[in-house]
N, C-alpha and C. Protein backbone atom coordinates (compact mmCIF):
# COMPACT_ATOMS: atom_id res chain seq x y z
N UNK A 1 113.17 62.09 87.49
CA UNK A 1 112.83 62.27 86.10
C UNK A 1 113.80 63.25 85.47
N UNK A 2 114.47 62.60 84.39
CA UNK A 2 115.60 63.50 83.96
C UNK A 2 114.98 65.17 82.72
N UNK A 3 115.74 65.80 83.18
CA UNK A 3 114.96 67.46 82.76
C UNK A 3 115.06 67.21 81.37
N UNK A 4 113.81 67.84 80.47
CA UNK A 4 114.07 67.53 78.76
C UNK A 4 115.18 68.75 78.76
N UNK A 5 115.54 67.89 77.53
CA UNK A 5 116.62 68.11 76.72
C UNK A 5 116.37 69.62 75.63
N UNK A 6 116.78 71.39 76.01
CA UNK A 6 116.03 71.85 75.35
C UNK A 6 116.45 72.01 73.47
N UNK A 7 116.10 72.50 73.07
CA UNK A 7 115.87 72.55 71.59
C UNK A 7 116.94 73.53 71.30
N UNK A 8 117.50 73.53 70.02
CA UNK A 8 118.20 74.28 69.69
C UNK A 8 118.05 75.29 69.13
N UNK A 9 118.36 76.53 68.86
CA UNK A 9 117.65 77.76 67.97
C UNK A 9 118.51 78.12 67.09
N UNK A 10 119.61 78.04 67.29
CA UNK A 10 120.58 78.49 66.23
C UNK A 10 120.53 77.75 64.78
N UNK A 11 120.89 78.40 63.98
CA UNK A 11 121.14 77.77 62.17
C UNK A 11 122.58 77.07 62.06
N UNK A 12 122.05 76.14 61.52
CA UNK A 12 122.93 74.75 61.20
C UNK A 12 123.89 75.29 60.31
N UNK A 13 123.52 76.57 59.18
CA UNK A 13 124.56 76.88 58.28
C UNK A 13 125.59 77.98 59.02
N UNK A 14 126.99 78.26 58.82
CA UNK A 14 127.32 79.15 59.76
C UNK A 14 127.31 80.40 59.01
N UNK A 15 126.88 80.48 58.50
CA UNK A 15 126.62 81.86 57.81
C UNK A 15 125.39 82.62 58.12
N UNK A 16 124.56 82.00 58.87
CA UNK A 16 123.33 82.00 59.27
C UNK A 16 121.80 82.40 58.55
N UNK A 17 122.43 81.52 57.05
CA UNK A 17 121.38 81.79 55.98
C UNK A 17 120.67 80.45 56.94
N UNK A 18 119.49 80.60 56.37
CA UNK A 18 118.33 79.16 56.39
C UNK A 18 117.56 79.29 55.25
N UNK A 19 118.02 78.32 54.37
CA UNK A 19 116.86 77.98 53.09
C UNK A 19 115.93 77.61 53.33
N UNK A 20 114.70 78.14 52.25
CA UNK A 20 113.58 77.31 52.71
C UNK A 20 113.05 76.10 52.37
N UNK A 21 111.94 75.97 52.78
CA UNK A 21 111.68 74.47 53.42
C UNK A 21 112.18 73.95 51.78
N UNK A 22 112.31 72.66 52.02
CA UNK A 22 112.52 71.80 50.72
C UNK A 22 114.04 72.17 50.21
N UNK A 23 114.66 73.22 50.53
CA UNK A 23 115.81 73.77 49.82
C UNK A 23 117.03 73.35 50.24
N UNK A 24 117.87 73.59 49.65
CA UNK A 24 119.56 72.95 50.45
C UNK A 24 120.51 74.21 49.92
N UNK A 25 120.84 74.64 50.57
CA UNK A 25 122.18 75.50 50.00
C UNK A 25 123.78 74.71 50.08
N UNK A 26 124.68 75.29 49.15
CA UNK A 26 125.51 74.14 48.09
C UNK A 26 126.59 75.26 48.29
N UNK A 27 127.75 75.37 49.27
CA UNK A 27 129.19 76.68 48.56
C UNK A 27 129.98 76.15 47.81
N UNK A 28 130.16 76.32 46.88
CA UNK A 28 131.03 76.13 45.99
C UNK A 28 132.35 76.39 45.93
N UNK A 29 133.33 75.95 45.87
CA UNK A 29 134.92 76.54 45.83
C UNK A 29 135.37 76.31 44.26
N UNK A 30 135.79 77.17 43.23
CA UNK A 30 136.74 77.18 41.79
C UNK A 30 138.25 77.38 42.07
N UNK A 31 138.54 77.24 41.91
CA UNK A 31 139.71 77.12 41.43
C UNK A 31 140.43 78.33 40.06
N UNK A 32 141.28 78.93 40.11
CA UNK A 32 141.97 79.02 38.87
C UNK A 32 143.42 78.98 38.83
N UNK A 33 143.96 78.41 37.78
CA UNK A 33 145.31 78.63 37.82
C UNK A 33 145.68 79.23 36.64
N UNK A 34 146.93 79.76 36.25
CA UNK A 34 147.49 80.51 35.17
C UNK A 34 148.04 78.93 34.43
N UNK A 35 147.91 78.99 32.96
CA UNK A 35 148.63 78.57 32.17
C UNK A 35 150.60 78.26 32.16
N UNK A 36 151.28 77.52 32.47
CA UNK A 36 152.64 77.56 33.04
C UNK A 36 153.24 76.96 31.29
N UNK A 37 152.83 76.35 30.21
CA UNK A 37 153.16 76.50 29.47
C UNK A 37 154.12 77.46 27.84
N UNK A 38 154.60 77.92 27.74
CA UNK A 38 154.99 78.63 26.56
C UNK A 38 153.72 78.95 25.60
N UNK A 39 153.32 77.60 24.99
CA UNK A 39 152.72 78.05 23.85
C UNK A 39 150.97 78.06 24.69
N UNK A 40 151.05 77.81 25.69
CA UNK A 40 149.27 77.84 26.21
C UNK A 40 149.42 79.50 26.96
N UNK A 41 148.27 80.21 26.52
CA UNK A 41 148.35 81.57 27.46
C UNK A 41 147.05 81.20 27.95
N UNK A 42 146.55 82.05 28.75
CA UNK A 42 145.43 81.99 29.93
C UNK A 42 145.34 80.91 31.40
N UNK A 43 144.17 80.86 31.21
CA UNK A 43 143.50 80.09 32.39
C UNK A 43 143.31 78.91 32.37
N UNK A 44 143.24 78.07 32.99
CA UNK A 44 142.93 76.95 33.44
C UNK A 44 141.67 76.98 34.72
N UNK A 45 140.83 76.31 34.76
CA UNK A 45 139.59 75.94 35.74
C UNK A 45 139.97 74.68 36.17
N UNK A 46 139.98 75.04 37.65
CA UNK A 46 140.01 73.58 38.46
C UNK A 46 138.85 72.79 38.74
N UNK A 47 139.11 71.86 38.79
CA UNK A 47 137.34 70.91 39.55
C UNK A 47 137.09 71.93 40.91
N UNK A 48 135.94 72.05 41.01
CA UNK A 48 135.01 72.61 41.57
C UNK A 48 134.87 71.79 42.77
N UNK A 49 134.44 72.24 43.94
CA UNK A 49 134.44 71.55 45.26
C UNK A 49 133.53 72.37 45.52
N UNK A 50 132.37 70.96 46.28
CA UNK A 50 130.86 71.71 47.10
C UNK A 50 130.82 71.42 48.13
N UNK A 51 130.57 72.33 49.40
CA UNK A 51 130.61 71.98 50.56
C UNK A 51 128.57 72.18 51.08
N UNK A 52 128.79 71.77 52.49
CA UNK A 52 127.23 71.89 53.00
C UNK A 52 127.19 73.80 53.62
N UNK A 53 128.21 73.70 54.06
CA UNK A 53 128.48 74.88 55.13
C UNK A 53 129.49 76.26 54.19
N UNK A 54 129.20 77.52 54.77
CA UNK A 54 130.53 78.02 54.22
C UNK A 54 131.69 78.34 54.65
N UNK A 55 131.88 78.19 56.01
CA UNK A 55 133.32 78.26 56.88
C UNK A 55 134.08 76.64 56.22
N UNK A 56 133.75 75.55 56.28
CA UNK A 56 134.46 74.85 55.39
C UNK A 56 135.07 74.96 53.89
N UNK A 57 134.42 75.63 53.12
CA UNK A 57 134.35 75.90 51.95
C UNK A 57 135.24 77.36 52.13
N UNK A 58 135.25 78.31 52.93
CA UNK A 58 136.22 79.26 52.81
C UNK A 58 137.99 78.48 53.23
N UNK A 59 137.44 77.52 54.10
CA UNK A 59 139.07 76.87 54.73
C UNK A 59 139.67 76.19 53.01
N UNK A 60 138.97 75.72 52.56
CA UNK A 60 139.38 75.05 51.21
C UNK A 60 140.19 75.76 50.40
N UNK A 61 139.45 77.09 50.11
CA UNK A 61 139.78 78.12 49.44
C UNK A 61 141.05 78.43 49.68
N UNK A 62 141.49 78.94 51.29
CA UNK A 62 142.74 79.28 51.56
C UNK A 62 143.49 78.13 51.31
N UNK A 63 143.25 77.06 51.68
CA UNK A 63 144.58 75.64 51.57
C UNK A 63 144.89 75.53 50.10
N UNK A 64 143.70 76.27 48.86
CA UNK A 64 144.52 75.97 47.49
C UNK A 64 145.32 77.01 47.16
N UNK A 65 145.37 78.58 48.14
CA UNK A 65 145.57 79.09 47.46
C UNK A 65 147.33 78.90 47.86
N UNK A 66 146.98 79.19 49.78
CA UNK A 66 148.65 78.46 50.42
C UNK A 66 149.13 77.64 49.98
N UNK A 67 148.80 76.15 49.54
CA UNK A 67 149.59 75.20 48.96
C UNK A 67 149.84 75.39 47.20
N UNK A 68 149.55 76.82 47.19
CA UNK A 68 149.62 77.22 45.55
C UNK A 68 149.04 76.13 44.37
N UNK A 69 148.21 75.56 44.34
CA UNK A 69 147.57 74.67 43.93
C UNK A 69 146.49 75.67 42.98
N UNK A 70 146.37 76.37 43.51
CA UNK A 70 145.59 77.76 42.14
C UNK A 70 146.53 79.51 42.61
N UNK A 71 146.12 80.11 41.74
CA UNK A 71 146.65 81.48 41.70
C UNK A 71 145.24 82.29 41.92
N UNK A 72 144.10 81.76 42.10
CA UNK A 72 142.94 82.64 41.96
C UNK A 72 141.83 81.39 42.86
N UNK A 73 140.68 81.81 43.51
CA UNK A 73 139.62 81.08 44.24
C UNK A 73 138.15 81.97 44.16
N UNK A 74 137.46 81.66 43.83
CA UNK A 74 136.07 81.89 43.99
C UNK A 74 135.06 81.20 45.22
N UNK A 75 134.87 81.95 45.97
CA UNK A 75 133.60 81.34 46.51
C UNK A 75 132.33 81.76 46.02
N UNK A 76 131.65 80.55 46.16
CA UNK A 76 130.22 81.16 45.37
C UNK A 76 128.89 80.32 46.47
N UNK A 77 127.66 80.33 46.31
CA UNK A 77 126.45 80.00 46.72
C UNK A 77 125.45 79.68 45.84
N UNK A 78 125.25 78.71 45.89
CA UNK A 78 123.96 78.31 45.12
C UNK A 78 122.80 77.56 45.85
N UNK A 79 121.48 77.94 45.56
CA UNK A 79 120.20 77.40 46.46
C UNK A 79 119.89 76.47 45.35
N UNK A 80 119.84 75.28 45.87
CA UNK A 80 119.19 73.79 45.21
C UNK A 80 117.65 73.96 45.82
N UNK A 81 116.71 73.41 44.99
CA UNK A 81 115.54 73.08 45.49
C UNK A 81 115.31 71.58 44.99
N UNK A 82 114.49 70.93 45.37
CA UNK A 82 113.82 69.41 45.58
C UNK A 82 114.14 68.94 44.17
N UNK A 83 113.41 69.29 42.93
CA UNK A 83 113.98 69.14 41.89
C UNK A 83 115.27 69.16 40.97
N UNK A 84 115.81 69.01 40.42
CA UNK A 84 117.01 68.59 39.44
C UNK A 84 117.11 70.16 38.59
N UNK A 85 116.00 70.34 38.17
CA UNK A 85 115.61 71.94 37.41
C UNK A 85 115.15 73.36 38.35
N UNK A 86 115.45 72.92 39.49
CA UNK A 86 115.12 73.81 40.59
C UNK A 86 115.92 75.01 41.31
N UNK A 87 117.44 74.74 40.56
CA UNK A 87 118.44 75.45 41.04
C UNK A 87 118.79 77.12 40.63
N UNK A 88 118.88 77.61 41.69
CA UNK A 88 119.00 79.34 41.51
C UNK A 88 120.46 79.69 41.00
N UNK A 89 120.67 81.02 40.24
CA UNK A 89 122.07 81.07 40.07
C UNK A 89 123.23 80.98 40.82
N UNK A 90 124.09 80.68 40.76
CA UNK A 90 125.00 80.42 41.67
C UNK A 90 125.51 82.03 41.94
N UNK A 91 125.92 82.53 43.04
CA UNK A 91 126.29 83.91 43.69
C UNK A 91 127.14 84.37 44.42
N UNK A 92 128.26 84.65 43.74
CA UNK A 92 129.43 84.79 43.84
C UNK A 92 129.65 85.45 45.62
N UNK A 93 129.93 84.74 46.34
CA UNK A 93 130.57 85.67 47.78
C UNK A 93 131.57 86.18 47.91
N UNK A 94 132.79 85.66 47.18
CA UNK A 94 134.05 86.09 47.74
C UNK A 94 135.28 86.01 46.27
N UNK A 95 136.11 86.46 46.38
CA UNK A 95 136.98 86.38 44.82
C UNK A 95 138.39 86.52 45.97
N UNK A 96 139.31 85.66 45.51
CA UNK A 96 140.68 86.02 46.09
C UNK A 96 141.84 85.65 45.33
N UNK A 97 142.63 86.20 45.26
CA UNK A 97 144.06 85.81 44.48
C UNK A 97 144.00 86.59 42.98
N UNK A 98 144.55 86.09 42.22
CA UNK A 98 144.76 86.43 40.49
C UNK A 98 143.43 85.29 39.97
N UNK A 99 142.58 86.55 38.92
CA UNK A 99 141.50 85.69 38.35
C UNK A 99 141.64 86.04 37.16
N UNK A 100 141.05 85.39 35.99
CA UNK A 100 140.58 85.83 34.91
C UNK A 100 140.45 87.17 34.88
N UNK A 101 140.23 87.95 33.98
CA UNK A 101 140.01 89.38 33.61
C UNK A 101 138.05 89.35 34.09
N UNK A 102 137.52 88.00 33.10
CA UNK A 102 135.87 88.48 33.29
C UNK A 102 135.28 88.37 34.12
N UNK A 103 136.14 87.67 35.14
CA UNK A 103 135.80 87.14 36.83
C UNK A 103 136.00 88.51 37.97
N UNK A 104 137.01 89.30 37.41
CA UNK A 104 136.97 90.20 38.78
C UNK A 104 136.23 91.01 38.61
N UNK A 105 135.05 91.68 37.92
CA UNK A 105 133.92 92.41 38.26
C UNK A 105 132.64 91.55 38.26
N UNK A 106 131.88 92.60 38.59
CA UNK A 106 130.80 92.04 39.11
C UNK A 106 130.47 91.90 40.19
């Protein structure tokens, strides 16, 4: 009789948050780049990328910033719940590179 198979204990997220029941947590990666134009000054916002995990979502971060594809990266966190209107603010974890002025505090 083959021995059961035991159970796992560790958290699926590697950050070792666990949402609760019904909930999903969402990392977010932004993007920013500087304006390369003359007559455009500021920022530009990149499409946004959501991962399940946040060690994926930090690898993202670095590959836009190495392949210079932005000058600035945000990681952030947001808790989804079951509903569409259920979602908590999103919460900034990490800031790297050149950002906006209203982005680096806080």
């Amino acid at each position: 009789m083959p021995a059961p198979v035991p159970a796992t204990t560790g958290s699926l997220l590697s950050d070792g948050d666990r949402p609760a029941p019904g909930r999903a947590t969402l990392y977010m990666v932004v993007g920013f780049a500087r304006q390369r134009e003359r007559r455009r000054g500021g920022w530009r916002r990149l499409g946004e990328q959501g991962f399940a995990q946040r060690r994926p979502a930090e690898e993202h971060a670095a590959r836009l910033l190495a392949r210079g594809r932005a000058d600035g990266v945000i990681l952030a966190r947001q808790d989804l719940g079951p509903d569409a209107d259920a979602a908590e603010e999103p919460v900034i974890l990490e800031r790297h590179g050149e950002l906006p002025a209203e982005l680096l505090e806080g």
